[in-house]
N, C-alpha and C. Protein backbone atom coordinates (compact mmCIF):
# COMPACT_ATOMS: atom_id res chain seq x y z
N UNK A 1 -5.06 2.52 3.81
CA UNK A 1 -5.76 2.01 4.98
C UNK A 1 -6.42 3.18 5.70
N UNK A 2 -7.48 2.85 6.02
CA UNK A 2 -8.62 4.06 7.00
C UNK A 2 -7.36 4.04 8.35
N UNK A 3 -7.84 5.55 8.66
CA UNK A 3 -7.51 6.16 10.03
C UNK A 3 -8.17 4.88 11.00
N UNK A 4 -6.82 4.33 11.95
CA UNK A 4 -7.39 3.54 13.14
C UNK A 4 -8.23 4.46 14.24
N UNK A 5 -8.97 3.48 14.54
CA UNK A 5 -9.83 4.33 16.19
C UNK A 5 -9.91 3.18 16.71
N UNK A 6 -9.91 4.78 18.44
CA UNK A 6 -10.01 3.90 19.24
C UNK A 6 -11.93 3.41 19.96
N UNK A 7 -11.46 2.51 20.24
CA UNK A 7 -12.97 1.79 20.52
C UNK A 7 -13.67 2.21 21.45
N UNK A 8 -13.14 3.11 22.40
CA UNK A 8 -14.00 3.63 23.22
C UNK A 8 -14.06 5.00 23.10
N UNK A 9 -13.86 6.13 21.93
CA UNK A 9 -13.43 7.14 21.79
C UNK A 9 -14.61 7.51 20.17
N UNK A 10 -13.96 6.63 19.81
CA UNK A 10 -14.01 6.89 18.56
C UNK A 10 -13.42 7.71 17.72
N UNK A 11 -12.18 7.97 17.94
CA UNK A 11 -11.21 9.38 17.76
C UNK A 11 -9.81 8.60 17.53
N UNK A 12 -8.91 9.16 16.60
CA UNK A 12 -7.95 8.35 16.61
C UNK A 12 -7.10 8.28 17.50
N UNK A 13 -6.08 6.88 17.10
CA UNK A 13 -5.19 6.60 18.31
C UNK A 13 -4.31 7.76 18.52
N UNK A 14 -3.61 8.11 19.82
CA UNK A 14 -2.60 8.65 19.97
C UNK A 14 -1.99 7.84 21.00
N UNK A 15 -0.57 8.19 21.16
CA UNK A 15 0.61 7.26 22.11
C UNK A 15 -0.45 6.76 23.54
N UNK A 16 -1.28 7.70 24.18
CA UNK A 16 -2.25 7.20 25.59
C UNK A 16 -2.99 6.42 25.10
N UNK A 17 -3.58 5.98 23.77
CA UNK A 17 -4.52 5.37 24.12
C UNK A 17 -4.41 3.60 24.59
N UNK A 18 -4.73 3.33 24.91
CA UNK A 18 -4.71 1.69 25.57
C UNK A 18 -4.40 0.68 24.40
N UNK A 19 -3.88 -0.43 24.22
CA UNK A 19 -4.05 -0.93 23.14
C UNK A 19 -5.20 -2.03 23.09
N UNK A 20 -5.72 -2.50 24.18
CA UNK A 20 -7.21 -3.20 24.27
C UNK A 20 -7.91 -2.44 23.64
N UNK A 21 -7.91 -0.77 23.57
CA UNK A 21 -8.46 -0.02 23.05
C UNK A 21 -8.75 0.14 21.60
N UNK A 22 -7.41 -0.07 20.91
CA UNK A 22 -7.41 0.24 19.50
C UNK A 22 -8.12 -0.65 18.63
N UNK A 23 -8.75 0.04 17.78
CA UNK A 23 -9.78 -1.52 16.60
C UNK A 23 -8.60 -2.01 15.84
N UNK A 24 -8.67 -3.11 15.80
CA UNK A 24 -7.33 -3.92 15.21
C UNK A 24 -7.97 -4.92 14.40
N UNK A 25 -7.43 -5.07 13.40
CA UNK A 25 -8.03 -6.42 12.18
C UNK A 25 -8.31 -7.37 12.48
N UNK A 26 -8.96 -8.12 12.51
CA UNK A 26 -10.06 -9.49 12.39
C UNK A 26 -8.62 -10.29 12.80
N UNK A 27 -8.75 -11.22 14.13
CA UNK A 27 -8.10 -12.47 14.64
C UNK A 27 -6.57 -11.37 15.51
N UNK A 28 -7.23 -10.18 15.44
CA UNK A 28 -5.56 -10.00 16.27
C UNK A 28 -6.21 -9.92 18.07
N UNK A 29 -6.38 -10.94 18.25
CA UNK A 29 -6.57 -11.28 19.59
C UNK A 29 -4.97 -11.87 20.05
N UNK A 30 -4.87 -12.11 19.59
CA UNK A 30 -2.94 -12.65 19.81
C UNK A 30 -1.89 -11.32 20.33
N UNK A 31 -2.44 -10.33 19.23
CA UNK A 31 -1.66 -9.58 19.63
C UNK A 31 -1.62 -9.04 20.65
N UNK A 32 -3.05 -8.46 21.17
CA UNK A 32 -3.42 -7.82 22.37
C UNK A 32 -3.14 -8.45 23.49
N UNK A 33 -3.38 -9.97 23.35
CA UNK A 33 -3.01 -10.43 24.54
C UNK A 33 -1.90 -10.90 24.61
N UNK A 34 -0.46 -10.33 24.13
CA UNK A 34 0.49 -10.94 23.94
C UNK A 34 1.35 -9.78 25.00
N UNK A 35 0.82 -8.73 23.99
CA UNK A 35 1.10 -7.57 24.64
C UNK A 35 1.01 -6.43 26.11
N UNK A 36 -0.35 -7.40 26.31
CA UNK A 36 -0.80 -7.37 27.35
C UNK A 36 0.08 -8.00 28.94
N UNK A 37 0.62 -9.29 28.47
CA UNK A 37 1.20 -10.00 28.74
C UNK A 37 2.02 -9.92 29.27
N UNK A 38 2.81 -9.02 28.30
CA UNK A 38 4.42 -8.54 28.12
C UNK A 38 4.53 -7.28 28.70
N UNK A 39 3.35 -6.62 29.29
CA UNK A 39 3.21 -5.38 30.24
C UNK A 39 3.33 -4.20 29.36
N UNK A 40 2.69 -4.22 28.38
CA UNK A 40 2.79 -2.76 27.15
C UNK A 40 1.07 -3.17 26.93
N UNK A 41 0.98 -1.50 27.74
CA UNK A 41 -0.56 -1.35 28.34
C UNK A 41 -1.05 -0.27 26.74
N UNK A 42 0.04 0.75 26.69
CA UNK A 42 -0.61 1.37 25.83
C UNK A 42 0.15 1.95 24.24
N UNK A 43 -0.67 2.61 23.32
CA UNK A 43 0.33 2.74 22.26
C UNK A 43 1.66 3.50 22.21
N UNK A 44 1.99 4.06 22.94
CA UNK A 44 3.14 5.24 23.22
C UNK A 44 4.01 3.91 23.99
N UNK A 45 3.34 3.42 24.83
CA UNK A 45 5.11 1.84 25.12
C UNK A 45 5.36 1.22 23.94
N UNK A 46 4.01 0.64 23.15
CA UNK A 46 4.50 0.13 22.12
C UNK A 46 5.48 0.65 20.70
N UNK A 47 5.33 2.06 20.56
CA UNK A 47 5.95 3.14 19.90
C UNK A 47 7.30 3.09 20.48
N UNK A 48 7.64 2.69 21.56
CA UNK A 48 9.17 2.84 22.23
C UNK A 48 9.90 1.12 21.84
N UNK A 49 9.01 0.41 21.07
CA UNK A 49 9.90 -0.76 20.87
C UNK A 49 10.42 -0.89 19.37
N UNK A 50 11.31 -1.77 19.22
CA UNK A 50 11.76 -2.05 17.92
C UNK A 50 11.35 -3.16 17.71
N UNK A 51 11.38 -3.28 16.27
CA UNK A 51 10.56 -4.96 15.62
C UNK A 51 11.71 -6.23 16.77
N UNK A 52 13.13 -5.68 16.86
CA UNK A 52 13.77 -6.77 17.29
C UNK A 52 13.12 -6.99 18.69
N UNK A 53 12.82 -5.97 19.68
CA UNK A 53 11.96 -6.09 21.01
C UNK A 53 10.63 -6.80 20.61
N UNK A 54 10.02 -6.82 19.94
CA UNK A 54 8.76 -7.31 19.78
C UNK A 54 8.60 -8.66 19.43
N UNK A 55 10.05 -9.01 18.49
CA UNK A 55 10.07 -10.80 18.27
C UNK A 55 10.50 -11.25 19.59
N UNK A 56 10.90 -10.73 20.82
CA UNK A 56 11.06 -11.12 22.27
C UNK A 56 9.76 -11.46 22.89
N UNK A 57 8.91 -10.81 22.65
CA UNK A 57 7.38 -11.03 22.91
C UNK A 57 6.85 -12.47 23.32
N UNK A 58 6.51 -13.27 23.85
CA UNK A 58 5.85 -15.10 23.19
C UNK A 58 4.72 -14.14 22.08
N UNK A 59 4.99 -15.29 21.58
CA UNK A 59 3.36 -15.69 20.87
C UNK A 59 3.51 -14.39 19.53
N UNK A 60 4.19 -13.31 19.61
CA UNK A 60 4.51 -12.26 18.78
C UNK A 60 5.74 -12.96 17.68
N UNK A 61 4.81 -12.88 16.45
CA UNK A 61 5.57 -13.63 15.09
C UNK A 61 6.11 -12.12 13.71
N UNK A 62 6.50 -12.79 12.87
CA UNK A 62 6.75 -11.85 12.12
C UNK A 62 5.05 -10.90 11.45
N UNK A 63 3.80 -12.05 11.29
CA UNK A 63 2.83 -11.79 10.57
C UNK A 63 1.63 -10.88 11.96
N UNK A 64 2.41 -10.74 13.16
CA UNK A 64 1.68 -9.99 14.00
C UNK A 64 2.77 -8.62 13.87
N UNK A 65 4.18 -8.53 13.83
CA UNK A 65 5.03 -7.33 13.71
C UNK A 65 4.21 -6.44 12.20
N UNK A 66 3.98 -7.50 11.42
CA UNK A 66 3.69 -6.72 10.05
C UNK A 66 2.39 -6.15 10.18
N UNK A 67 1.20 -6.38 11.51
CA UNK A 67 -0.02 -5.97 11.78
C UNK A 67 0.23 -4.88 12.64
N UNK A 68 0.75 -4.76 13.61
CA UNK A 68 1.52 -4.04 14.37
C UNK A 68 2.14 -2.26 13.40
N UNK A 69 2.55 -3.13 12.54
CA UNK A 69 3.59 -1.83 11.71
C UNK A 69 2.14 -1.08 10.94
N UNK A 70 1.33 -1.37 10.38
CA UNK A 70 0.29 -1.48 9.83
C UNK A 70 -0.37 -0.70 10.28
N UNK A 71 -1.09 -1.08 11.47
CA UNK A 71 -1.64 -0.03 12.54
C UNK A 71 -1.61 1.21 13.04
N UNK A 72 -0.22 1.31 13.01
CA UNK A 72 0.83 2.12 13.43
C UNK A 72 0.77 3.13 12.59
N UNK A 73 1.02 2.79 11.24
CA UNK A 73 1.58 3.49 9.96
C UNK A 73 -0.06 4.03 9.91
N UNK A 74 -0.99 4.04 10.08
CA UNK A 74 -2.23 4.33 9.53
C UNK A 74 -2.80 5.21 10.62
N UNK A 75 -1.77 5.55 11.75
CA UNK A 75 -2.44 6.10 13.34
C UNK A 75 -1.06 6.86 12.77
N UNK A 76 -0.29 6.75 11.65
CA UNK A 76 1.02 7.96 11.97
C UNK A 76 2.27 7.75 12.77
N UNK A 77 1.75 6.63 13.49
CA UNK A 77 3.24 6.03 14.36
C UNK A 77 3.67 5.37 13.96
N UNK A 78 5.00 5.09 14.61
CA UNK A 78 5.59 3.74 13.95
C UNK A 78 6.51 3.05 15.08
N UNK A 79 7.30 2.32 15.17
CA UNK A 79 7.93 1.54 15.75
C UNK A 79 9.19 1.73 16.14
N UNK A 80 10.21 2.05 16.96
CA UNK A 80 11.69 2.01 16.74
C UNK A 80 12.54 1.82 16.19
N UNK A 81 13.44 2.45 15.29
CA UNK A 81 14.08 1.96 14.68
C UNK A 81 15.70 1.88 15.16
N UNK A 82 16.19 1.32 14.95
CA UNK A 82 17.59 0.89 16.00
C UNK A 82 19.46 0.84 14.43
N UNK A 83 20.11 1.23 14.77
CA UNK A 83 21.30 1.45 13.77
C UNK A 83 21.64 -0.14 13.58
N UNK A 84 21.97 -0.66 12.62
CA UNK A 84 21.84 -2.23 12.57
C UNK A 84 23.53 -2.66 12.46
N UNK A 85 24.68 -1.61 13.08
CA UNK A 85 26.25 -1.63 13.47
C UNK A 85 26.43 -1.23 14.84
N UNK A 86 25.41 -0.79 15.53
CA UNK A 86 25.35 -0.45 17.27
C UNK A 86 24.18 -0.77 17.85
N UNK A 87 22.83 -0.58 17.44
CA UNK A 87 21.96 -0.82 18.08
C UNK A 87 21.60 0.34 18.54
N UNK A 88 22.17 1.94 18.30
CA UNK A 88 21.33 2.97 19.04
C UNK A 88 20.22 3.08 18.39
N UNK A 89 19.26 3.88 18.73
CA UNK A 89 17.90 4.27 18.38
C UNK A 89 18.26 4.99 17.38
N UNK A 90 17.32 5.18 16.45
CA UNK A 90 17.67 6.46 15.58
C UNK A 90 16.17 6.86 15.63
N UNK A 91 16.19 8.10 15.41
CA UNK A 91 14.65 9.18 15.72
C UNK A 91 14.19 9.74 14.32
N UNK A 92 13.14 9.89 14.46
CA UNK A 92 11.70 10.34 13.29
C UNK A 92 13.14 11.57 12.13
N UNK A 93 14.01 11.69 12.77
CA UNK A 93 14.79 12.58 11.38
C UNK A 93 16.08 11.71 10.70
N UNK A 94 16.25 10.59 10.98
CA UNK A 94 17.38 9.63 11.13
C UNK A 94 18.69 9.56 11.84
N UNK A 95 18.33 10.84 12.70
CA UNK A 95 19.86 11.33 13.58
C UNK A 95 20.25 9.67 14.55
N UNK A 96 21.24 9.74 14.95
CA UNK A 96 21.31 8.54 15.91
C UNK A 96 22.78 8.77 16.63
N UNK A 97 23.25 8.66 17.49
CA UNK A 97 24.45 8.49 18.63
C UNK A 97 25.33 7.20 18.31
N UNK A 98 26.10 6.94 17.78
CA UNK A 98 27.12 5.71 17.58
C UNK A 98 28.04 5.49 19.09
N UNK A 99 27.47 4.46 20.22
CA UNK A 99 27.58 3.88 21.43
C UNK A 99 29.31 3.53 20.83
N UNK A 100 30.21 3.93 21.83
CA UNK A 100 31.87 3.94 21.53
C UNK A 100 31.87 2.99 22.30
């Protein structure tokens, strides 16, 4: 997949840029305004959620998470990933804190 840009830049995304901003695939009007919605203005909030935060979303389905991841993966970011026996975060090296 081509490097995403942003639409008023023309430069790729990084965590500031807006997500109204980002060029996103044909019909993801759902997403933007879902997200919008849900008060995640730009890509660096959305970078702080996990797929399980995002099916909390309305209107955010599995086939908008998989557009989402997509995006992401092609701008270099990605999504939260969370330990699936605690729920801590685990970070870009797989380290993570096990919540006692």
């Amino acid at each position: 997949m081509a490097t995403v840009l942003s639409r008023r830049t023309n430069a790729p995304i990084t965590p500031l840029t807006q997500i109204k901003d980002v060029v996103w695939p044909d019909r993801a009007v759902r997403i933007v305004n879902s997200l919008d919605a849900a008060g995640i203005k730009t890509v660096g909030e959305l970078c702080r959620l996990s797929e399980s935060d995002l099916r909390k979303v309305r209107q955010i389905g599995q086939g908008c998470i998989d557009t989402i991841k997509e995006v992401l993966d092609s701008a270099g970011l990605s999504l939260v990933k969370h330990c699936s026996k605690c729920g801590a975060p685990i970070d870009e090296t797989g380290r993570f804190a096990h919540r006692r």
